[in-house]
N, C-alpha and C. Protein backbone atom coordinates (compact mmCIF):
# COMPACT_ATOMS: atom_id res chain seq x y z
N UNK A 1 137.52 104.33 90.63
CA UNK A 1 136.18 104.39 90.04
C UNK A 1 135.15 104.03 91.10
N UNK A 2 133.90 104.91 91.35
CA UNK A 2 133.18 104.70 92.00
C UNK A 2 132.20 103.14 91.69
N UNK A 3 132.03 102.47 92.50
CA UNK A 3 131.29 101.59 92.21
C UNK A 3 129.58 101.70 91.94
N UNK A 4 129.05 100.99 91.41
CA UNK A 4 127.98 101.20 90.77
C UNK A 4 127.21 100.81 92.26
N UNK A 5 126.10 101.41 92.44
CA UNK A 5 125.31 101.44 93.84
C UNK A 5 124.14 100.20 93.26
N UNK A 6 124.07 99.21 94.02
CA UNK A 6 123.28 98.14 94.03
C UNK A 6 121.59 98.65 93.90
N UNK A 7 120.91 98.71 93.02
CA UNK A 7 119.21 98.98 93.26
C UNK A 7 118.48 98.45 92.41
N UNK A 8 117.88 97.21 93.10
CA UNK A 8 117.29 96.20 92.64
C UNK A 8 115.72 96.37 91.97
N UNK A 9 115.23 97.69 92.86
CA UNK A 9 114.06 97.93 93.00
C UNK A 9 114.25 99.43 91.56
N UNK A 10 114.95 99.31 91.07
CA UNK A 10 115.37 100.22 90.12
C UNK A 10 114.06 100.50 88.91
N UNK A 11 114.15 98.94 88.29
CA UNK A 11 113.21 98.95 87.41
C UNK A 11 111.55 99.14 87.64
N UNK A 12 110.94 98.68 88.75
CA UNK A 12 109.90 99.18 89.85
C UNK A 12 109.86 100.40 89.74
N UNK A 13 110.91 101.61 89.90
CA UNK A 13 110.53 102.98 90.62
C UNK A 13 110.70 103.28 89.12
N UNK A 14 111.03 102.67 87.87
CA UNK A 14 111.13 103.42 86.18
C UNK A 14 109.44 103.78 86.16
N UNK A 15 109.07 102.18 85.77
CA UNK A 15 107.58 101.77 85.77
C UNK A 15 106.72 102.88 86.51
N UNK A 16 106.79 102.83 87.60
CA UNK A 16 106.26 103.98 88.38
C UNK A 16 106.91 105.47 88.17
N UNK A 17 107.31 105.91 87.85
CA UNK A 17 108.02 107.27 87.46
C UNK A 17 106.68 107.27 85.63
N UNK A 18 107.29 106.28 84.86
CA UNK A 18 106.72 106.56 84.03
C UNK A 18 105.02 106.86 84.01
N UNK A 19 103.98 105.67 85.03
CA UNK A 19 103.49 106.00 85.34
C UNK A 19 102.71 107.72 85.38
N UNK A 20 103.08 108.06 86.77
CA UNK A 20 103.30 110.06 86.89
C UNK A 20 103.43 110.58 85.52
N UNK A 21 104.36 110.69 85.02
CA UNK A 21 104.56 111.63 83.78
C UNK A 21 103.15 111.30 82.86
N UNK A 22 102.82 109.54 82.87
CA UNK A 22 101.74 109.77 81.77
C UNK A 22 100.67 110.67 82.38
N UNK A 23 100.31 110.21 83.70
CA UNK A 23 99.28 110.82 84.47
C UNK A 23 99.55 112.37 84.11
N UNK A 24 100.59 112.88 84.11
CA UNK A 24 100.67 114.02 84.01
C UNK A 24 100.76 114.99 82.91
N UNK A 25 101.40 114.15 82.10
CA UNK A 25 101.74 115.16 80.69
C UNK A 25 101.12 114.37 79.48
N UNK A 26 100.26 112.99 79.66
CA UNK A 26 99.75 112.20 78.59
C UNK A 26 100.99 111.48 77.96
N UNK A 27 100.78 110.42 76.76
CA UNK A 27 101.56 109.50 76.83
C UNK A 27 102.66 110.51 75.79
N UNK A 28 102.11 111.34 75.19
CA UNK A 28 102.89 112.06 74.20
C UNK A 28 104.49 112.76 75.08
N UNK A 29 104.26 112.91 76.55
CA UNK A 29 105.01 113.52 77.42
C UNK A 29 105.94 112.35 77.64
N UNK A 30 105.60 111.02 77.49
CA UNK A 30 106.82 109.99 78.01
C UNK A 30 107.42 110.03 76.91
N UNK A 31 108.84 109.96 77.47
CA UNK A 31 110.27 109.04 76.84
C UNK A 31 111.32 109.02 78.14
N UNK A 32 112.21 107.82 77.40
CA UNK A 32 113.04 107.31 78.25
C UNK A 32 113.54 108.56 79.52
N UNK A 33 113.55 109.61 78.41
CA UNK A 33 114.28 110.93 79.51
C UNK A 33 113.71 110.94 80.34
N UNK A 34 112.19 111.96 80.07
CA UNK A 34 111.07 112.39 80.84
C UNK A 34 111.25 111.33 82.22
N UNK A 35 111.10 110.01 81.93
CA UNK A 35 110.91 109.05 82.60
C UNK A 35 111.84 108.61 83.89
N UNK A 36 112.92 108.60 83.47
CA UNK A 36 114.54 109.12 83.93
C UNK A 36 114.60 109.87 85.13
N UNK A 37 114.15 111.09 84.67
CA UNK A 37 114.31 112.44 85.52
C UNK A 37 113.15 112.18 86.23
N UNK A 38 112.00 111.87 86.03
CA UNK A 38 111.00 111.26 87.37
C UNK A 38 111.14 110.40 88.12
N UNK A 39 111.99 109.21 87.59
CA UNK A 39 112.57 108.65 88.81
C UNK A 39 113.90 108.78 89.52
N UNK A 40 114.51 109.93 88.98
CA UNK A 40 116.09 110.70 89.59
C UNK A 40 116.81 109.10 89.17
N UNK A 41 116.71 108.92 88.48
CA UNK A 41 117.86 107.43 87.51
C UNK A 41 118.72 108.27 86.63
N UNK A 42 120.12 107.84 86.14
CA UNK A 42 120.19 107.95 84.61
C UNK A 42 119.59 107.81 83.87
N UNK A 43 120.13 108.45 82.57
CA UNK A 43 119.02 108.01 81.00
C UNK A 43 119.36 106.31 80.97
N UNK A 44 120.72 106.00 81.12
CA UNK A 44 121.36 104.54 80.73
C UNK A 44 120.21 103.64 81.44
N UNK A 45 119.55 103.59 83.00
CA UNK A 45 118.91 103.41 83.31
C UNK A 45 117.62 102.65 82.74
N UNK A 46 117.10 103.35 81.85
CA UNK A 46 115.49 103.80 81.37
C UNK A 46 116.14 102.58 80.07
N UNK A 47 117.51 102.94 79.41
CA UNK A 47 116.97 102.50 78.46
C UNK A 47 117.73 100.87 78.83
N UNK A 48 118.32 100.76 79.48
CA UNK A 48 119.00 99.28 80.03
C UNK A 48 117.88 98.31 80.13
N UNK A 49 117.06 98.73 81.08
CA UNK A 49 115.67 97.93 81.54
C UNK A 49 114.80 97.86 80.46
N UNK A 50 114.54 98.72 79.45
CA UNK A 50 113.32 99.23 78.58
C UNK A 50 114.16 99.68 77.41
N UNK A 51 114.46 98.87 76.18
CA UNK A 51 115.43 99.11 74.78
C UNK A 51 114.49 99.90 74.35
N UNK A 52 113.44 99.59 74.33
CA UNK A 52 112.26 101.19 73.79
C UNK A 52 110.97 101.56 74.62
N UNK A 53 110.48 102.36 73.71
CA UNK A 53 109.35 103.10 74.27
C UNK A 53 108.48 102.12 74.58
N UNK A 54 107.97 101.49 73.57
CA UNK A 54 107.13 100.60 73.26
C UNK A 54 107.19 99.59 74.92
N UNK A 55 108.21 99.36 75.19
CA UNK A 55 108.46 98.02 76.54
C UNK A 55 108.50 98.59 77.52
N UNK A 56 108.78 99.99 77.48
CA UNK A 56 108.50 100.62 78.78
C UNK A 56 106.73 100.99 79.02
N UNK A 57 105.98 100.91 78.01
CA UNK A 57 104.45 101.33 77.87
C UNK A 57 104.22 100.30 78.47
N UNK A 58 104.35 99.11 77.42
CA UNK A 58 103.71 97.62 78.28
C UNK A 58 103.51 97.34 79.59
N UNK A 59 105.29 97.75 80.16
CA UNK A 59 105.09 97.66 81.49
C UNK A 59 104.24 98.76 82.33
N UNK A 60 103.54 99.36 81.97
CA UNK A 60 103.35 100.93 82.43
C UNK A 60 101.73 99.91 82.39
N UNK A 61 101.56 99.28 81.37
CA UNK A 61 99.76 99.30 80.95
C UNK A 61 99.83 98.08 81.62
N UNK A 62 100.87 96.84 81.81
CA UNK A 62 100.72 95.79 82.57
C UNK A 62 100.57 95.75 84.21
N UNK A 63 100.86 97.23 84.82
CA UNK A 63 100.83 97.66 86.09
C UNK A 63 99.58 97.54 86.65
N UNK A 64 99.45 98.83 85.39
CA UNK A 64 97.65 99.27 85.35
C UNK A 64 96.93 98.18 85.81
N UNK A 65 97.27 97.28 84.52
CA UNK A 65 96.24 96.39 84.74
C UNK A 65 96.10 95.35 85.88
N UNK A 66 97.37 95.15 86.59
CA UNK A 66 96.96 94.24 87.64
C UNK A 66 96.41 95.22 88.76
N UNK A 67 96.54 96.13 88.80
CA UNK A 67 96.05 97.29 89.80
C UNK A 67 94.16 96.84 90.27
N UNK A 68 93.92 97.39 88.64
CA UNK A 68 92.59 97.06 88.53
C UNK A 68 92.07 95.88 88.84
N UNK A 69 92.56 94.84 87.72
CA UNK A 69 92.35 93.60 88.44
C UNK A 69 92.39 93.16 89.18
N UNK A 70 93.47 93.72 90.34
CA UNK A 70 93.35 93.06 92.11
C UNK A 70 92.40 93.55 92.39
N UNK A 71 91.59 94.92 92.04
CA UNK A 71 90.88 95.95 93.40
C UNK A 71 89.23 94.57 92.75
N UNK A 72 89.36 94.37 91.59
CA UNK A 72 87.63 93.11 91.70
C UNK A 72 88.22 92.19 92.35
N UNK A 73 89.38 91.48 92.01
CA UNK A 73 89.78 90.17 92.75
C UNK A 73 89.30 90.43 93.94
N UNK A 74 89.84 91.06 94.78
CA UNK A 74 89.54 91.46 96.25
C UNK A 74 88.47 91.77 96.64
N UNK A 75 87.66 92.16 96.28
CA UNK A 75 86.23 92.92 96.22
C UNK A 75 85.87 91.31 97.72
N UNK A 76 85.12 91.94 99.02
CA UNK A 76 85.02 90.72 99.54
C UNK A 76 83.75 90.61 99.11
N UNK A 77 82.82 90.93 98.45
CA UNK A 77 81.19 91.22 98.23
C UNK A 77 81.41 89.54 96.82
N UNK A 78 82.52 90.16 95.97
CA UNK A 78 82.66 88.61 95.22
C UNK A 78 83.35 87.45 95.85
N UNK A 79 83.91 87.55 96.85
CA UNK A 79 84.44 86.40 97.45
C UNK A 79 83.26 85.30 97.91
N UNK A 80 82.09 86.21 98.31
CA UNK A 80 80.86 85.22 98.91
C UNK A 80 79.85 84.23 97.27
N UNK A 81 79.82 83.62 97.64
CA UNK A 81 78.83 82.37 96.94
C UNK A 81 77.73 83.17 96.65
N UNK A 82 76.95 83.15 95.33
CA UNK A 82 76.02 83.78 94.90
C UNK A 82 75.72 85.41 95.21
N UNK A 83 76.99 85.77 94.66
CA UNK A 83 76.69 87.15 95.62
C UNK A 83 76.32 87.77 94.18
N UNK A 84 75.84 89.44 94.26
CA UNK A 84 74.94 90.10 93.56
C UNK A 84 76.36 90.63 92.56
N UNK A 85 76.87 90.20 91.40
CA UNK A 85 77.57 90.82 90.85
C UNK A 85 77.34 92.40 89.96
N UNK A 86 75.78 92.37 89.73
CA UNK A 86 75.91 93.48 89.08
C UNK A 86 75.82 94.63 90.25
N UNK A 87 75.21 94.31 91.49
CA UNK A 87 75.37 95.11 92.06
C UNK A 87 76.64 95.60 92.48
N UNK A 88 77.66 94.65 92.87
CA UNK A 88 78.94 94.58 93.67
C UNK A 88 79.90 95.76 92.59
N UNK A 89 79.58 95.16 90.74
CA UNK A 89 79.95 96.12 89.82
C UNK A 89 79.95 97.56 89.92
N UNK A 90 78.71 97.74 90.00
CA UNK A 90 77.85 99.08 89.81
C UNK A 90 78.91 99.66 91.13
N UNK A 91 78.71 99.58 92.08
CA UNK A 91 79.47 99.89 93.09
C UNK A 91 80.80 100.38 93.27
N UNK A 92 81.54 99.16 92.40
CA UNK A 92 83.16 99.49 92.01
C UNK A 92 83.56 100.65 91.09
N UNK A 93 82.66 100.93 90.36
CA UNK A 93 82.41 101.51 88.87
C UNK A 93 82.27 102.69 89.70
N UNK A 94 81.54 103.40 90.23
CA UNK A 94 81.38 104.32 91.60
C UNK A 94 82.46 104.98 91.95
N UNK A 95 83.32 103.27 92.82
CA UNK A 95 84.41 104.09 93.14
C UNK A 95 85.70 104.49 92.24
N UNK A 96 85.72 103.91 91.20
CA UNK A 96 86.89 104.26 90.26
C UNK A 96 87.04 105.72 89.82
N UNK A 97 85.04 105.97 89.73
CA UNK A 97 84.93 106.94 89.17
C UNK A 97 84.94 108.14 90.02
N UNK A 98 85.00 107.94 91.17
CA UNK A 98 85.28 109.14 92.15
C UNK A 98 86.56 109.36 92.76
N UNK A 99 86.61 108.45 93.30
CA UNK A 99 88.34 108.15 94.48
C UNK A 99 88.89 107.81 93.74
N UNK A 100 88.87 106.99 92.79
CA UNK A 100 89.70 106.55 92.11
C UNK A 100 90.38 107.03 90.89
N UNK A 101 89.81 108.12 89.90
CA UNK A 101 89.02 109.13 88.78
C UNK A 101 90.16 108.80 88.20
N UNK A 102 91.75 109.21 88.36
CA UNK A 102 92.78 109.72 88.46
C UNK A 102 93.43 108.49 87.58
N UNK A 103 92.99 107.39 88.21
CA UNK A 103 93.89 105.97 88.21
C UNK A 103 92.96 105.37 86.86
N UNK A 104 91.73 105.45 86.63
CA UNK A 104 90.52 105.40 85.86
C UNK A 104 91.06 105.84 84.30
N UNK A 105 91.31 107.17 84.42
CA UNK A 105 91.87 107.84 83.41
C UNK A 105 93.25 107.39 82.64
N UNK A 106 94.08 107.11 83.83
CA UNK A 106 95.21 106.63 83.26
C UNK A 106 95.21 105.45 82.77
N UNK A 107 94.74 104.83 83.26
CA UNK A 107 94.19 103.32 82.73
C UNK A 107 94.08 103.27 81.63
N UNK A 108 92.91 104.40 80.91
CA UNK A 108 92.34 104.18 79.90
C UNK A 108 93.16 104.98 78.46
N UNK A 109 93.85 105.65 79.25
CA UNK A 109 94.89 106.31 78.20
C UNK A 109 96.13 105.39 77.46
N UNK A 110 96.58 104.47 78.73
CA UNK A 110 97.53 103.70 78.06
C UNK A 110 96.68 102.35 77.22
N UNK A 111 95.67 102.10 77.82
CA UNK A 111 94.41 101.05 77.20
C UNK A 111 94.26 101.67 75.82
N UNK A 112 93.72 102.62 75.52
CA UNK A 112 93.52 102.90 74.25
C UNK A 112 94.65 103.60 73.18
N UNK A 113 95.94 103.41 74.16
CA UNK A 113 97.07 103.92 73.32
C UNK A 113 97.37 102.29 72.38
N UNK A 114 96.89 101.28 72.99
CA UNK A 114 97.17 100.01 71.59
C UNK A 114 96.66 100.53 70.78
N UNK A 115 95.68 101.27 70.37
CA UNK A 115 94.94 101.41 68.93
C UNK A 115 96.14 101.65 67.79
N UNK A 116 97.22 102.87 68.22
CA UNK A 116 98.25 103.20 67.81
C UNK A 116 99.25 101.91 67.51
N UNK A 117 99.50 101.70 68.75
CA UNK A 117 100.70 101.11 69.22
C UNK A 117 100.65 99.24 69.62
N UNK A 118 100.80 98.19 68.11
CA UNK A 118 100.05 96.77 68.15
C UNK A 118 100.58 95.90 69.32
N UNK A 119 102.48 96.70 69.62
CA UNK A 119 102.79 96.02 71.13
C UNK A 119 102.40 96.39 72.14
N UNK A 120 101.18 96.99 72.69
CA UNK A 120 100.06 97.03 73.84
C UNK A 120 99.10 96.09 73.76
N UNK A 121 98.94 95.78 72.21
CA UNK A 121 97.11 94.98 72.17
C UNK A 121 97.07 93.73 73.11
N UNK A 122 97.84 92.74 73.19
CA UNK A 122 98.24 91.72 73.75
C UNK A 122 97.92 91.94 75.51
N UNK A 123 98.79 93.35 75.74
CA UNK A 123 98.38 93.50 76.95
C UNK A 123 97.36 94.27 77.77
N UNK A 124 97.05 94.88 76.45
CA UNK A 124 95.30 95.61 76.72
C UNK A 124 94.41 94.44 76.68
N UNK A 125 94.57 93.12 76.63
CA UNK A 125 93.98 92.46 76.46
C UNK A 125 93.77 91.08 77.45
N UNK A 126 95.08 91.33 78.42
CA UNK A 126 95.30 90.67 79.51
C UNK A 126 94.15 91.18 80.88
N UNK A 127 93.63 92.57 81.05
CA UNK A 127 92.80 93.08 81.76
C UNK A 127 91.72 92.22 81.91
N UNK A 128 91.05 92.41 80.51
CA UNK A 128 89.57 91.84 79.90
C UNK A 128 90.00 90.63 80.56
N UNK A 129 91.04 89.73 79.99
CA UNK A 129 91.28 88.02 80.46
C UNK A 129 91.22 88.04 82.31
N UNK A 130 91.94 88.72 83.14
CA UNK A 130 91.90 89.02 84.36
C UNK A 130 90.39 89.21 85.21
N UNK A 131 89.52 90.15 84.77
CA UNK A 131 88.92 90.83 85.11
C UNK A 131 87.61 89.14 84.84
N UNK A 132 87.17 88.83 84.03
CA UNK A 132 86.87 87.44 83.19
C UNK A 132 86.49 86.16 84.22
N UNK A 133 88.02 85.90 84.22
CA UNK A 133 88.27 85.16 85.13
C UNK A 133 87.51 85.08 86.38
N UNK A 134 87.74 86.45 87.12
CA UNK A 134 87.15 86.59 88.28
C UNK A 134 85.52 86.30 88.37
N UNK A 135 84.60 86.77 86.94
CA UNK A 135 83.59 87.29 87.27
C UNK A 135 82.61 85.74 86.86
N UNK A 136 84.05 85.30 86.15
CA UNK A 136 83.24 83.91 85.33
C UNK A 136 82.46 83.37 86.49
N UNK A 137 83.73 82.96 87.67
CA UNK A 137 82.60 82.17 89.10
C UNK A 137 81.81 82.27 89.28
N UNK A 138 81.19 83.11 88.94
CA UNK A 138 79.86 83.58 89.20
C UNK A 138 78.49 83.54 88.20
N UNK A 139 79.52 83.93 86.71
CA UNK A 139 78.34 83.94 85.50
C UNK A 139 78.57 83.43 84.60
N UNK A 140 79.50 82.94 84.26
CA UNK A 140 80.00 81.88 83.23
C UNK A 140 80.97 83.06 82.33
N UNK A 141 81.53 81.91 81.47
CA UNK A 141 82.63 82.91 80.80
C UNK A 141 82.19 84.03 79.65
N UNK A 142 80.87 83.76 79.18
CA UNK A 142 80.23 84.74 78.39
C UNK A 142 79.66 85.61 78.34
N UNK A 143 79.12 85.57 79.62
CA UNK A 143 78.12 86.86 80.48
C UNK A 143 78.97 87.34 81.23
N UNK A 144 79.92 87.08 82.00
CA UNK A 144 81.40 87.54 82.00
C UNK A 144 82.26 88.37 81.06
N UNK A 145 82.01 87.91 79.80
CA UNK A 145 82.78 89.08 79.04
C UNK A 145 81.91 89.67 78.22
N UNK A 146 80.66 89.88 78.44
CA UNK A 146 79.52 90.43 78.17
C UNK A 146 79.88 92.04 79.38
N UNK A 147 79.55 91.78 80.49
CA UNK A 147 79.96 92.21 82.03
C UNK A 147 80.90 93.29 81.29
N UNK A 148 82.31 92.76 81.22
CA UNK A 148 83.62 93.71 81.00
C UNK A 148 82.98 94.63 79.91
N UNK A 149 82.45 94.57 78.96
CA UNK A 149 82.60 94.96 77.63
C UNK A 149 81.68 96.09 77.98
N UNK A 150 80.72 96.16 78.88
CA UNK A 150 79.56 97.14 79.52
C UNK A 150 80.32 98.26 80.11
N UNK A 151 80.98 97.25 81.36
CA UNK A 151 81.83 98.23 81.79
C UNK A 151 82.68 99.23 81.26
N UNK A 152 83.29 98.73 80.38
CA UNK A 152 84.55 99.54 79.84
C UNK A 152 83.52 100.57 79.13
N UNK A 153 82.70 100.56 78.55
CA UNK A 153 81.55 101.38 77.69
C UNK A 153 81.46 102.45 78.75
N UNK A 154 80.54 102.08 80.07
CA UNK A 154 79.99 103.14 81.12
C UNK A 154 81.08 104.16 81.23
N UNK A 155 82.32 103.07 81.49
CA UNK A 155 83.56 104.20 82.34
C UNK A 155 83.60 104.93 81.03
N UNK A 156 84.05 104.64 79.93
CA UNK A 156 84.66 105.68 78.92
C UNK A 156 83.50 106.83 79.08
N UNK A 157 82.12 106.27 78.92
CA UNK A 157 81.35 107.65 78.68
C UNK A 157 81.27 108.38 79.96
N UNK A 158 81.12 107.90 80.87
CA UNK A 158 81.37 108.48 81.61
C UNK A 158 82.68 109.73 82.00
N UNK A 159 83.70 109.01 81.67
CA UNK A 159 85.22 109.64 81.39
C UNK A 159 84.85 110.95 80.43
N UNK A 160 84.42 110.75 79.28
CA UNK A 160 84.49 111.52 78.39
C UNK A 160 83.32 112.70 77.95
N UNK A 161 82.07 112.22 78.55
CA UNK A 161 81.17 113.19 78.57
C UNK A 161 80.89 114.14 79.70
N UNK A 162 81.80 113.81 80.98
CA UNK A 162 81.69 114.76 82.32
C UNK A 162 80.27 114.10 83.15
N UNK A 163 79.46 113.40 82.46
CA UNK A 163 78.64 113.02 83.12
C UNK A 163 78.09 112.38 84.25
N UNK A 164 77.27 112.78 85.10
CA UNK A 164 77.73 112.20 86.35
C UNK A 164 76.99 110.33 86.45
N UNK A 165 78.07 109.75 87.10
CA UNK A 165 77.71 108.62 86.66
C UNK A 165 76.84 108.23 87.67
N UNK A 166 75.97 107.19 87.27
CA UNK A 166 74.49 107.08 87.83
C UNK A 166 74.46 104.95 88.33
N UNK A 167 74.16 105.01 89.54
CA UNK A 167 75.06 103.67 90.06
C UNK A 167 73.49 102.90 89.91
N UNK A 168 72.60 103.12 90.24
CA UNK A 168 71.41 102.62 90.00
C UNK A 168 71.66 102.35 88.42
N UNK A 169 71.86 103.20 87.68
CA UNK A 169 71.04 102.42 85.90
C UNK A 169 72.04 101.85 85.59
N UNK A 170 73.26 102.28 86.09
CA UNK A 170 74.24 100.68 85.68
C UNK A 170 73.91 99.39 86.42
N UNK A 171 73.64 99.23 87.78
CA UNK A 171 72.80 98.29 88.42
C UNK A 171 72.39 97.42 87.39
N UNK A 172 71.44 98.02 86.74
CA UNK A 172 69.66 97.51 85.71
C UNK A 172 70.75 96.99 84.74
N UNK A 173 71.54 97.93 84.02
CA UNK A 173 72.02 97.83 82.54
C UNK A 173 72.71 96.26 83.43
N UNK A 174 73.44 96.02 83.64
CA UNK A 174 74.37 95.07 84.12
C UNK A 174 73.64 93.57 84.48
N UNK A 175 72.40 93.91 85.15
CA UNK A 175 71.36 93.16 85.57
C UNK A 175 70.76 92.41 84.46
N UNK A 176 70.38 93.10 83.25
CA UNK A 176 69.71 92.70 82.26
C UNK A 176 70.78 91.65 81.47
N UNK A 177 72.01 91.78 81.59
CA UNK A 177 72.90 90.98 80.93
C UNK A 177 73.00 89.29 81.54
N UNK A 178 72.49 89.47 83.02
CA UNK A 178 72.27 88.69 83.69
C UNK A 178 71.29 87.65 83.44
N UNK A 179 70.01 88.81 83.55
CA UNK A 179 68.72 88.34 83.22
C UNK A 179 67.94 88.45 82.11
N UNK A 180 68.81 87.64 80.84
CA UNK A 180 67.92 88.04 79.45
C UNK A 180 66.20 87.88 79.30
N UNK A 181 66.00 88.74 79.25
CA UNK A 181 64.23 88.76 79.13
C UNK A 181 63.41 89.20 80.13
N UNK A 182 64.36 89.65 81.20
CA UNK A 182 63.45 90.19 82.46
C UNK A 182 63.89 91.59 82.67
N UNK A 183 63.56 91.84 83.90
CA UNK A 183 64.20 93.15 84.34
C UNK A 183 64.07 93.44 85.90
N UNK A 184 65.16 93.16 86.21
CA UNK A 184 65.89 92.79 87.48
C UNK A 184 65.20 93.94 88.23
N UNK A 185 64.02 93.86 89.54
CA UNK A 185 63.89 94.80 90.14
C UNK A 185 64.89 95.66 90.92
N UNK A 186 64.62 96.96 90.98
CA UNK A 186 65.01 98.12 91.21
C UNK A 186 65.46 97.87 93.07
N UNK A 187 66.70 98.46 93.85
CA UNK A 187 66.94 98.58 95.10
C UNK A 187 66.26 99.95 94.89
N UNK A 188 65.59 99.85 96.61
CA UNK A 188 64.83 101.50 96.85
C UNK A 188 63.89 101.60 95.81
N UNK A 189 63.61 102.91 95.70
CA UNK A 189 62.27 103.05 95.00
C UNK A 189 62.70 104.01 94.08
N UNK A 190 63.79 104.48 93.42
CA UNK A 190 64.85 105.30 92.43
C UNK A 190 63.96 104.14 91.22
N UNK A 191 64.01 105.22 90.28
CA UNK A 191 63.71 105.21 88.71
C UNK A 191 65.37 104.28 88.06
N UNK A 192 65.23 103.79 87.22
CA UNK A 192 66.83 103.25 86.37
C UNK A 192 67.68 104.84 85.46
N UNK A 193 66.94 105.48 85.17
CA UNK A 193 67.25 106.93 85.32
C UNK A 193 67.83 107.61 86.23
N UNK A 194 67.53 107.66 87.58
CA UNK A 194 67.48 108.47 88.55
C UNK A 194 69.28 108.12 88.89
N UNK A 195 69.68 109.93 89.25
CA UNK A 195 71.08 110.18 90.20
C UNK A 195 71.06 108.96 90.93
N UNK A 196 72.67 108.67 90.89
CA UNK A 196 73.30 107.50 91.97
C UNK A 196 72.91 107.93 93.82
N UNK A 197 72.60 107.02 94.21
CA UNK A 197 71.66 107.31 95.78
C UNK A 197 70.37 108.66 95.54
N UNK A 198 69.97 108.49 94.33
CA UNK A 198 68.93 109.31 94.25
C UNK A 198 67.74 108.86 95.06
């Protein structure tokens, strides 16, 4: 009998296999198989690591989410003391939505697959706590999850209306959460309307 080949990194390349397929065929396209055959594993594989669908998602949306959450952690613009968060935001939001579009989308597919599915909510919900954390240093924990709750708004419409997203009026919008009762002057001489580097 052939011996079973040692691969530790097994459950890693599932996660990531599953990954692809959602990216690719939406979540309706994953199961253990689909998943399987994207990472050239057995089926026994998929379901050894992951007894169901449901635990293989989690891990799929728990990926996601530290993904995201490292790329603000890291951000060096928040590492500095009083630095401009809505700007540093507006910025990130930018790049998700361009370079990033891909990763943005998928994100938000397995994010809003808890609505369905109540063993995601927990971990659709670890992001928001992640993301929180980071921004609290800066604005406290309420204007902080004031912050997330904007965000996730911009990206979806953005996501979903084709619209091109506009880095100046998220700037303002983000700003004002900051500054209740004022209105955070404008970088450059662009309208809160006006195209991103308009």
């Amino acid at each position: 009998m052939r011996a079973r080949r040692h691969d530790p990194e097994r459950r890693e390349r599932i996660i990531d296999a599953a990954l692809r397929v959602v990216a690719r065929d939406g979540i309706a396209g994953l199961s253990h198989r689909t998943a399987a055959a994207e990472a050239d594993v057995p089926l026994g594989s998929t379901t050894y690591h992951f007894s169901s669908l449901d635990e293989l998602l989690v891990a799929a949306l728990r990926r996601t989410n530290e993904n995201i959450a490292a790329t603000v952690g890291r951000s060096p613009a928040l590492a500095q003391p009083g630095a401009d968060v809505a700007d540093v935001l507006a910025r990130l939001i930018g790049d998700w939505l361009t370079t990033g579009r891909a990763r943005v989308e998928l994100g938000y597919e397995l994010y809003l697959a808890a609505l369905r599915r109540p063993a995601l909510r927990p971990v659709a919900a670890e992001w928001t706590e992640q993301v929180v954390a980071v921004l609290a240093r800066h604005t406290g924990p309420a204007d902080a999850r004031a912050l997330v709750a904007v965000v996730d708004g911009i990206c979806l419409q953005t996501l979903l209306t084709d619209t091109p997203y506009d880095e100046e009026r998220t700037r303002v919008i983000l700003a004002r959460i900051l500054t209740p009762g004022g209105v955070r002057p404008q970088r450059g001489t662009g309208s809160p309307g006006s195209p991103a580097g308009g």
